[in-house]
N, C-alpha and C. Protein backbone atom coordinates (compact mmCIF):
# COMPACT_ATOMS: atom_id res chain seq x y z
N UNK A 1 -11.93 14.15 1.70
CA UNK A 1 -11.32 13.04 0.96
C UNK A 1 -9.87 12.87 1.39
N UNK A 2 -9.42 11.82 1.96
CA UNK A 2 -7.65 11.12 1.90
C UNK A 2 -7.23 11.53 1.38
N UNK A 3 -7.31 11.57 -0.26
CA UNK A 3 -6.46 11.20 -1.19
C UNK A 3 -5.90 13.26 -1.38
N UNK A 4 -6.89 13.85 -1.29
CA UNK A 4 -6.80 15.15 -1.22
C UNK A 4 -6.11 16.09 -0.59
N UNK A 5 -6.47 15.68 1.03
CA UNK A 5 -5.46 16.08 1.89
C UNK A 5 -4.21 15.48 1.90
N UNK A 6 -3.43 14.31 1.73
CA UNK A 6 -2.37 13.80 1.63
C UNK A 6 -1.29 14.64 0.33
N UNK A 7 -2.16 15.00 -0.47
CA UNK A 7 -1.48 15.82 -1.81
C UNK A 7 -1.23 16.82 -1.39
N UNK A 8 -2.30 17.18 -0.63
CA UNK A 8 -2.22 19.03 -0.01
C UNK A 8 -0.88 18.67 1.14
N UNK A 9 -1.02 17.81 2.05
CA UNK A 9 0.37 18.01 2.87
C UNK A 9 1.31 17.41 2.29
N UNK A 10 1.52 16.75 1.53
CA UNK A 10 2.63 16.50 0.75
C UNK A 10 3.22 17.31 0.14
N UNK A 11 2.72 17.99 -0.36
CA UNK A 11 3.18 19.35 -1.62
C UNK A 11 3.36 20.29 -0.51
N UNK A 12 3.02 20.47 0.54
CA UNK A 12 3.34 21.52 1.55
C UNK A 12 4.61 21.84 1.88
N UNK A 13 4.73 20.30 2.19
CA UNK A 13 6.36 19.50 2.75
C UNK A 13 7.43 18.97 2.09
N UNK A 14 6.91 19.42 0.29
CA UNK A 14 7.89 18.80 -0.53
C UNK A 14 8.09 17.25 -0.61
N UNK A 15 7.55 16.80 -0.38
CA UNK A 15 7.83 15.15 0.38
C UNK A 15 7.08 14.02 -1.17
N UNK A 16 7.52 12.96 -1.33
CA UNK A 16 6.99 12.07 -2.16
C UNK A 16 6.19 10.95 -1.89
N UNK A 17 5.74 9.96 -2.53
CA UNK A 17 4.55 8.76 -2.05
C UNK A 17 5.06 7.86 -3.70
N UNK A 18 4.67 6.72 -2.64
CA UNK A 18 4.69 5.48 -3.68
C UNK A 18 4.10 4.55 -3.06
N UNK A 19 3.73 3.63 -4.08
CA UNK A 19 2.85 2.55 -3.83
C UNK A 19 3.39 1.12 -3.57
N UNK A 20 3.24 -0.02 -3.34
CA UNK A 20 2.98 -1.50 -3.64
C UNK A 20 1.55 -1.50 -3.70
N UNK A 21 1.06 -2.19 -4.67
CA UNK A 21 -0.08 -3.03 -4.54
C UNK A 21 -0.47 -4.07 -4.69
N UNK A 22 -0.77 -5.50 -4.26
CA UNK A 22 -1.47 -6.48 -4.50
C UNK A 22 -3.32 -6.96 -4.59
N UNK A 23 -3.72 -7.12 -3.85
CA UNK A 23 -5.04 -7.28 -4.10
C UNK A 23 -5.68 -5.88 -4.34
N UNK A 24 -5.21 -4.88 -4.22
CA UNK A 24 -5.98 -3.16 -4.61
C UNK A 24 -5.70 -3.07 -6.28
N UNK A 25 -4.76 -3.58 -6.56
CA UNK A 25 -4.48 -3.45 -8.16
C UNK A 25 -4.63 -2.20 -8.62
N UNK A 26 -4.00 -1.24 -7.94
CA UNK A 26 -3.99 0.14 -8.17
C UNK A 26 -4.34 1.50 -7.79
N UNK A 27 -5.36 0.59 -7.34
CA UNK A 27 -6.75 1.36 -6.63
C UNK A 27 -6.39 2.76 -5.48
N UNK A 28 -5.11 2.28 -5.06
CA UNK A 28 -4.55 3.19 -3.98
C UNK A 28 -4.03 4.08 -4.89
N UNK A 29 -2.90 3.81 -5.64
CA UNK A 29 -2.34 4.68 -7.35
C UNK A 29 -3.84 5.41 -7.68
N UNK A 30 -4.26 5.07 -8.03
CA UNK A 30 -5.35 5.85 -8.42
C UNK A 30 -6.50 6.80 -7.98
N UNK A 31 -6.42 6.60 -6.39
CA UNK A 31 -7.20 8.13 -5.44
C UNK A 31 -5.91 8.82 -5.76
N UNK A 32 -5.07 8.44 -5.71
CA UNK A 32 -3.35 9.93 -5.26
C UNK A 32 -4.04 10.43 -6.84
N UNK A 33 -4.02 10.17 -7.70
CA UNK A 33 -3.48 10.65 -8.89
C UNK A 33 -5.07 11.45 -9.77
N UNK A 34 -5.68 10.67 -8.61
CA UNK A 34 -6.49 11.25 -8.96
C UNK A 34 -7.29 13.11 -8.76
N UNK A 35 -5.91 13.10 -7.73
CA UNK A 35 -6.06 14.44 -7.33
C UNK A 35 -5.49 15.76 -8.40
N UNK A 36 -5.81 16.62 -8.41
CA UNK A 36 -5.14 17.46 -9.65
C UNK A 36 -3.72 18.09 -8.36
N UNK A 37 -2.78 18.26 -9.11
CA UNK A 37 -1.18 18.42 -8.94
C UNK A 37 -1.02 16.69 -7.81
N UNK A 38 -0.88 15.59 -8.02
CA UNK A 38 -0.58 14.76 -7.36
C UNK A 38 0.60 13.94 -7.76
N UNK A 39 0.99 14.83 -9.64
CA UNK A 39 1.98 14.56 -9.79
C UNK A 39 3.24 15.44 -9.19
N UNK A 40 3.09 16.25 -8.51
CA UNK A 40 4.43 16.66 -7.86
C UNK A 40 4.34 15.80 -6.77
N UNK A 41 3.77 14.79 -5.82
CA UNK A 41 4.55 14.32 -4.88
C UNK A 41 4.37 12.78 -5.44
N UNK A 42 3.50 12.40 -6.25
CA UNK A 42 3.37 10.76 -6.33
C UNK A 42 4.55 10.81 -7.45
N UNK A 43 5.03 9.11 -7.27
CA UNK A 43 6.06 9.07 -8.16
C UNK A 43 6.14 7.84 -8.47
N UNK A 44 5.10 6.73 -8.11
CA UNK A 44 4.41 5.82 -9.14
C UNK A 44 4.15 4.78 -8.00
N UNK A 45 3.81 3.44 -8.74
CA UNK A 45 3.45 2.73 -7.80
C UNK A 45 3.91 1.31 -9.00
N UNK A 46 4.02 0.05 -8.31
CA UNK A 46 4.13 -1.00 -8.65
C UNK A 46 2.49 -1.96 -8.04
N UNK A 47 1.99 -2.63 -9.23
CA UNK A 47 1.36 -3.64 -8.84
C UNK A 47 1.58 -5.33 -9.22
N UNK A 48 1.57 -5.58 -8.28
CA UNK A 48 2.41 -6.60 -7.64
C UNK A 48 1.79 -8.01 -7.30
N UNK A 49 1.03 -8.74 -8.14
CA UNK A 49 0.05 -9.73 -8.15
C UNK A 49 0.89 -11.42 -7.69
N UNK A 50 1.70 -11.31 -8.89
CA UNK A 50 2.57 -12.42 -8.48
C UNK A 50 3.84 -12.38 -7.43
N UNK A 51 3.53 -13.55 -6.66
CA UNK A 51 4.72 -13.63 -5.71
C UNK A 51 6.43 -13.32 -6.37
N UNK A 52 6.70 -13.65 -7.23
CA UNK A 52 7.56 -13.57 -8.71
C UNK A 52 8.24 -11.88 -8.16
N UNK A 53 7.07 -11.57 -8.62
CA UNK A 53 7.41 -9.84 -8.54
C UNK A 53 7.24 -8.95 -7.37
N UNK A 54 6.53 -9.65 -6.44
CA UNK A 54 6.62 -8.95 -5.41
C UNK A 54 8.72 -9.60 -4.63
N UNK A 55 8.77 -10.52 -4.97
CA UNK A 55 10.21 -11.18 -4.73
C UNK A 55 11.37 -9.89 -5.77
N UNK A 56 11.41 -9.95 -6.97
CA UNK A 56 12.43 -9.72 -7.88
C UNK A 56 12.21 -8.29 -7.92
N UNK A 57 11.13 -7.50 -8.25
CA UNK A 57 10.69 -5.80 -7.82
C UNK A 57 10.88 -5.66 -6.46
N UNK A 58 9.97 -5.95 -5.58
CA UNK A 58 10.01 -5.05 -4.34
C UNK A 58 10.73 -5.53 -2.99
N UNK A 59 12.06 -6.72 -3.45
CA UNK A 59 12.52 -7.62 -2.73
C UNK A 59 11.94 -7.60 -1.03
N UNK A 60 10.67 -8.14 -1.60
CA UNK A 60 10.24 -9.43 -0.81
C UNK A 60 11.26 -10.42 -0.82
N UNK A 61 11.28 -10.85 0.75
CA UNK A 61 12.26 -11.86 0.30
C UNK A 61 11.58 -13.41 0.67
N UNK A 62 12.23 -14.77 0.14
CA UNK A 62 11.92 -15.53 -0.45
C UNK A 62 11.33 -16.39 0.92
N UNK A 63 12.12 -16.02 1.79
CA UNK A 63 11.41 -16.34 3.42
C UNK A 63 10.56 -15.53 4.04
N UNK A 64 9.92 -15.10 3.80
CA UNK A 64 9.28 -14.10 4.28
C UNK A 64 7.84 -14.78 3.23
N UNK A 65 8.19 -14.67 2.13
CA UNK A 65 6.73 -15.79 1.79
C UNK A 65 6.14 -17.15 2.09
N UNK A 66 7.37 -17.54 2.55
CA UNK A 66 7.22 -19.12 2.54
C UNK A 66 7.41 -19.51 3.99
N UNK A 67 7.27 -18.37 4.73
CA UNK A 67 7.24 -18.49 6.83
C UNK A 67 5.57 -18.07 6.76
N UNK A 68 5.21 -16.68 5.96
CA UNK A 68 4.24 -16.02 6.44
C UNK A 68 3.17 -15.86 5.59
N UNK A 69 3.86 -16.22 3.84
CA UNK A 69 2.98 -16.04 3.48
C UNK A 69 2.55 -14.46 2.22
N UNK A 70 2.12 -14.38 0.99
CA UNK A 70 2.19 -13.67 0.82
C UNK A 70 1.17 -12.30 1.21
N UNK A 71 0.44 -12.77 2.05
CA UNK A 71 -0.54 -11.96 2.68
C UNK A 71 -0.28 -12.23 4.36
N UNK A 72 0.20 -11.50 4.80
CA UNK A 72 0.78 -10.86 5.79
C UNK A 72 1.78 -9.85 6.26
N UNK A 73 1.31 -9.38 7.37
CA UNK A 73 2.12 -8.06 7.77
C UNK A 73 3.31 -8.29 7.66
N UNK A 74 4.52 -8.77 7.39
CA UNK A 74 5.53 -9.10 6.88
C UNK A 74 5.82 -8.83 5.63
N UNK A 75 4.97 -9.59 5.31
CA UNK A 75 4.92 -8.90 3.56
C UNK A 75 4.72 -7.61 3.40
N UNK A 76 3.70 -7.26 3.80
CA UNK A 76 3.23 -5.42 3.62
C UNK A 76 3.96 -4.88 3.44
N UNK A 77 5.06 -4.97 5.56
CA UNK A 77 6.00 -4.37 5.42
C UNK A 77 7.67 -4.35 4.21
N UNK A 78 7.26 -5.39 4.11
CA UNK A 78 8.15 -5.41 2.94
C UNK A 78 8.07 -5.26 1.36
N UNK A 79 6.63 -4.96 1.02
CA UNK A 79 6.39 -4.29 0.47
C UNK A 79 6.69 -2.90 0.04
N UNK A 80 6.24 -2.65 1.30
CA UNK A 80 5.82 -0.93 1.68
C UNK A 80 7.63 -0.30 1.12
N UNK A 81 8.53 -1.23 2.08
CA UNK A 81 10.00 -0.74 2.17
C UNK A 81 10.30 -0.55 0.96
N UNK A 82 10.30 -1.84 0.31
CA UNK A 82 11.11 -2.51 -1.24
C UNK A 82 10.50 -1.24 -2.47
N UNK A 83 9.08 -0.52 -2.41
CA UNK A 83 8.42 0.24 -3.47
C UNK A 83 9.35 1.62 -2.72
N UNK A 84 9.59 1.68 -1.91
CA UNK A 84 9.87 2.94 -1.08
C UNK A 84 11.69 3.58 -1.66
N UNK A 85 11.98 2.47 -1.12
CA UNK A 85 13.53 2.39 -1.68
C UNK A 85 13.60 2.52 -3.30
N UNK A 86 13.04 1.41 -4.38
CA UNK A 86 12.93 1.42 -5.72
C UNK A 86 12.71 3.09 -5.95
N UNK A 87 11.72 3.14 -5.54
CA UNK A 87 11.29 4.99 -6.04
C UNK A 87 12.00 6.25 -5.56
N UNK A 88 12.88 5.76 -3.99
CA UNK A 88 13.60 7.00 -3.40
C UNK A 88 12.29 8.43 -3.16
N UNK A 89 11.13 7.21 -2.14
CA UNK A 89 10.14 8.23 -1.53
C UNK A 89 10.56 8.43 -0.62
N UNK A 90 9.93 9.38 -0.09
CA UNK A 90 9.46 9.65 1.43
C UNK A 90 9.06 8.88 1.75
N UNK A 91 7.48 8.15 1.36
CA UNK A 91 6.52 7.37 2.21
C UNK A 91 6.22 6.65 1.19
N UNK A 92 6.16 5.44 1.59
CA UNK A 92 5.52 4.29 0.63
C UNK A 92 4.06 3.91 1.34
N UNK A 93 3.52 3.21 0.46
CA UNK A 93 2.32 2.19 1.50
C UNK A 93 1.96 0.46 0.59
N UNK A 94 1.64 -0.16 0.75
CA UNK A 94 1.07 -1.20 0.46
C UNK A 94 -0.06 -2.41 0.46
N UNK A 95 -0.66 -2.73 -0.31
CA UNK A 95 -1.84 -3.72 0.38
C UNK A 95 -1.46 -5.11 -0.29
N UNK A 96 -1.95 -5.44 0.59
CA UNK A 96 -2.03 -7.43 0.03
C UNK A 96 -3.24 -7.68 1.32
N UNK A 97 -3.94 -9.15 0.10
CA UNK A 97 -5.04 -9.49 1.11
C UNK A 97 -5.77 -10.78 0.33
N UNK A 98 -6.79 -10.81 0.73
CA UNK A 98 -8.06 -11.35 0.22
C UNK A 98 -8.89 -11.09 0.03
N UNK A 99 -9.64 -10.91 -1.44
CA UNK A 99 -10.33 -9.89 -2.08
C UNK A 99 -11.54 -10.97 -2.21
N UNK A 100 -11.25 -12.23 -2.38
CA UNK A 100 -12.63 -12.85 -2.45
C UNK A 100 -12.85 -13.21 -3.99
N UNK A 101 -13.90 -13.67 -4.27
CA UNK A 101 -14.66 -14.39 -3.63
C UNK A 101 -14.92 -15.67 -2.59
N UNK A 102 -13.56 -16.74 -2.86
CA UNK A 102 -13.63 -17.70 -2.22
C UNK A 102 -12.90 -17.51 -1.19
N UNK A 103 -12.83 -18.48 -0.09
CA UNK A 103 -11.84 -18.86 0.70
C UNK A 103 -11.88 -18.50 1.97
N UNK A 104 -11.52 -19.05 2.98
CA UNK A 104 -11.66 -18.76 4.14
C UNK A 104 -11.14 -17.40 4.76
N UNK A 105 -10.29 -16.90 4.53
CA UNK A 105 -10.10 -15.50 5.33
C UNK A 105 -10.64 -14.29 4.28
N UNK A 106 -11.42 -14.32 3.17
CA UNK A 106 -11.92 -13.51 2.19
C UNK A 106 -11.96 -11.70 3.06
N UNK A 107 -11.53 -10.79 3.35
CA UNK A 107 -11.56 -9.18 3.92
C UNK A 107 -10.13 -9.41 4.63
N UNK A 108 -9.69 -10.24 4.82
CA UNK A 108 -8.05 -9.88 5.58
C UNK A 108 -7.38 -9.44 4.83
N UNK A 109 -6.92 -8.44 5.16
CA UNK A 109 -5.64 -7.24 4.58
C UNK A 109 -5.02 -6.87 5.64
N UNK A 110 -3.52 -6.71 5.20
CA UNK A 110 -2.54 -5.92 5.44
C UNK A 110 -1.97 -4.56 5.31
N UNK A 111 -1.98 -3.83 5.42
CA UNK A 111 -1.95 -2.31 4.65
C UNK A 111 -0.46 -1.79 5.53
N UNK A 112 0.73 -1.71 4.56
CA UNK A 112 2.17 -1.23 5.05
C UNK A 112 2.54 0.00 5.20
N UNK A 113 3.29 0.40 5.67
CA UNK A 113 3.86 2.07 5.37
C UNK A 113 5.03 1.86 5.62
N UNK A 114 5.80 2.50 5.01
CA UNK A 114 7.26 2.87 5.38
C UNK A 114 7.28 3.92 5.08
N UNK A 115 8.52 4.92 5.60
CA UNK A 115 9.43 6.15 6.28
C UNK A 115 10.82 6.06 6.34
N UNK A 116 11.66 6.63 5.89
CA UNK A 116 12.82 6.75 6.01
C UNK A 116 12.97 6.19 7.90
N UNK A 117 12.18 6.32 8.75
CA UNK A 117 12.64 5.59 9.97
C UNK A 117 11.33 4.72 10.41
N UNK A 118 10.75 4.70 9.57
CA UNK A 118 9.45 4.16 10.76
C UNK A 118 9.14 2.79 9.31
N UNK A 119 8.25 1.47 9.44
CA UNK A 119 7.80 0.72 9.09
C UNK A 119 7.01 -0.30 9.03
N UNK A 120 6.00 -0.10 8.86
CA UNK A 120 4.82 -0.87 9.76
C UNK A 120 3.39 -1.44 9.16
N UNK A 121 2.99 -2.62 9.80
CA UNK A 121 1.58 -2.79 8.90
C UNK A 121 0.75 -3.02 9.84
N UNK A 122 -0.72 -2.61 9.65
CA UNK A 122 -1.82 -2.78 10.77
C UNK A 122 -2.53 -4.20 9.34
N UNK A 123 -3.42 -5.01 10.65
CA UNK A 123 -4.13 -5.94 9.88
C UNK A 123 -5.63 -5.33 9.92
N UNK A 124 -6.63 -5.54 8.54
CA UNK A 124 -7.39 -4.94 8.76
C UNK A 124 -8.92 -6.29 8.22
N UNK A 125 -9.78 -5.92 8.57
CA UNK A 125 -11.10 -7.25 8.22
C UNK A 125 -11.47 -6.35 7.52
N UNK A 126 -11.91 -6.36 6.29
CA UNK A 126 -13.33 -5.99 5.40
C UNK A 126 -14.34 -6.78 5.23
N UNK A 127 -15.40 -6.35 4.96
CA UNK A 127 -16.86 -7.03 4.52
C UNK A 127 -17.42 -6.72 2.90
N UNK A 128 -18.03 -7.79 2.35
CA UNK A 128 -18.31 -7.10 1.08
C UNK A 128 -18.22 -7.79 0.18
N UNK A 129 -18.52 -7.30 -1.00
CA UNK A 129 -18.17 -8.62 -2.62
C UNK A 129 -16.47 -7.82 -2.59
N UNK A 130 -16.15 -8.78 -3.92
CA UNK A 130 -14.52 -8.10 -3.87
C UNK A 130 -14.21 -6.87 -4.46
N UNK A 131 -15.13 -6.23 -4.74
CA UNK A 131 -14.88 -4.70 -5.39
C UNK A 131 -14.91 -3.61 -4.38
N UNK A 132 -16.09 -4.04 -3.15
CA UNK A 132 -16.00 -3.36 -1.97
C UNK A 132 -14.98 -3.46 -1.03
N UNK A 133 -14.51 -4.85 -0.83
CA UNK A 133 -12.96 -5.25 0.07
C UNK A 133 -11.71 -4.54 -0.76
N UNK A 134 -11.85 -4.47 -1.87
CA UNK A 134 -10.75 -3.77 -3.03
C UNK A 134 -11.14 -2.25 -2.38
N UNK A 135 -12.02 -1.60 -2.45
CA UNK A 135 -12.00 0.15 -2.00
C UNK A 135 -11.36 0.29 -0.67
N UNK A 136 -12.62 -0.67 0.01
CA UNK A 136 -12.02 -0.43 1.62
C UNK A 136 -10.55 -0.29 1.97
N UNK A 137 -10.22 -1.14 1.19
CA UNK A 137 -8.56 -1.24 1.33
C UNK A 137 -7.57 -0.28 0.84
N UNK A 138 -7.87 0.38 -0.21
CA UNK A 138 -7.15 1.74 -0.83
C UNK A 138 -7.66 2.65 0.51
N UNK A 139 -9.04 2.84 0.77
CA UNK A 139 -9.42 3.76 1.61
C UNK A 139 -8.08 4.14 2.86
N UNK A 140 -8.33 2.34 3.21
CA UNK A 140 -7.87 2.29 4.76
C UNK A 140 -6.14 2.46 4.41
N UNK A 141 -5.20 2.22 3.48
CA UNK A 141 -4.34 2.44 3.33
C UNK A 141 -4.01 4.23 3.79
N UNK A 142 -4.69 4.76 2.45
CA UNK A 142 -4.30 6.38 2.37
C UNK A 142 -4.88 6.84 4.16
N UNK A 143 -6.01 6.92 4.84
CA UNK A 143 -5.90 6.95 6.28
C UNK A 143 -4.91 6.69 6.91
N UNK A 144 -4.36 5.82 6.92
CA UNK A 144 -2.67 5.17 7.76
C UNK A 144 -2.00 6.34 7.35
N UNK A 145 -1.99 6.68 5.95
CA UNK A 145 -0.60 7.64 5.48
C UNK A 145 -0.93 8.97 5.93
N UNK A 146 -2.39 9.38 5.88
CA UNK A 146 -3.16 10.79 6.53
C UNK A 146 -3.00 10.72 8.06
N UNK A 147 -3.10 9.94 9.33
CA UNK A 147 -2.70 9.68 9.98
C UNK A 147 -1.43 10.33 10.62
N UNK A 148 -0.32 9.40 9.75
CA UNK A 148 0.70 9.61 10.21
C UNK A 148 1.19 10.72 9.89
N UNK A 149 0.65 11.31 8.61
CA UNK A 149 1.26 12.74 7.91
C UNK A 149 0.72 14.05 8.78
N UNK A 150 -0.34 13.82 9.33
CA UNK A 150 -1.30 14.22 10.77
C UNK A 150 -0.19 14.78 12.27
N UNK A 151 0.08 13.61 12.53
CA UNK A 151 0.66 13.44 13.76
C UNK A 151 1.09 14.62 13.82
């Protein structure tokens, strides 16, 4: 399990985690915490539905929605930063996307990370009703952060 090993090297390394979330609505908050001791490195998460609050919480900024959009790697990354900084983590991460049911790009996600030096979002396709594009996406987040905590 992600969510398991990320606690285990986190707590190794002393190191913290925080969230943004938009279309996961928590979902990522909730594998971390779901781990037993995940409160020594998690240190919360913001979910972040309206553009409003992803702007005034996790300063998104106001061009950055209105060039790209609030679902895009732009955003993520600024996501990822803005929850990172607010909390004074180590590592942040973030999702925004399209969860569906309607609409033409319905599985496009963004999934962010930030690092005191590094900041970045991969784009990702899911398949599925929107409860399955909602997992995939916590999944594929905590991987990015296992990943890099890896390296």
């Amino acid at each position: 399990m992600n969510a398991q090993k990320i606690v285990q090297l986190l707590t190794e390394r002393q190191q913290t985690l925080a969230a943004a979330e938009s279309l996961t609505g928590g979902l990522i908050s909730d594998r971390i915490v779901s781990v037993p001791g995940a409160s020594k490195v998690f240190l919360g998460g913001v979910v972040s539905y309206d553009e409003g609050i992803k702007e005034k919480v996790l300063r998104v900024s106001a061009e950055t929605l209105k060039r790209h959009t609030a679902v895009s790697g732009e955003t993520a990354r600024e996501m990822a930063s803005g929850v990172r900084k607010l909390m004074n983590a180590d590592y942040a991460l973030s999702a925004t996307g399209y969860a569906g049911p309607d609409g033409e790009d319905v599985g496009l996600v963004y999934i962010g990370f930030a690092s005191k030096d590094r900041c970045e979002s991969r784009e990702c396709r899911f398949s599925g009703d929107r409860g399955e594009i909602r997992r995939q996406s916590a999944e594929a987040a905590l991987e990015i952060l296992k990943e890099y905590l890896i390296l």
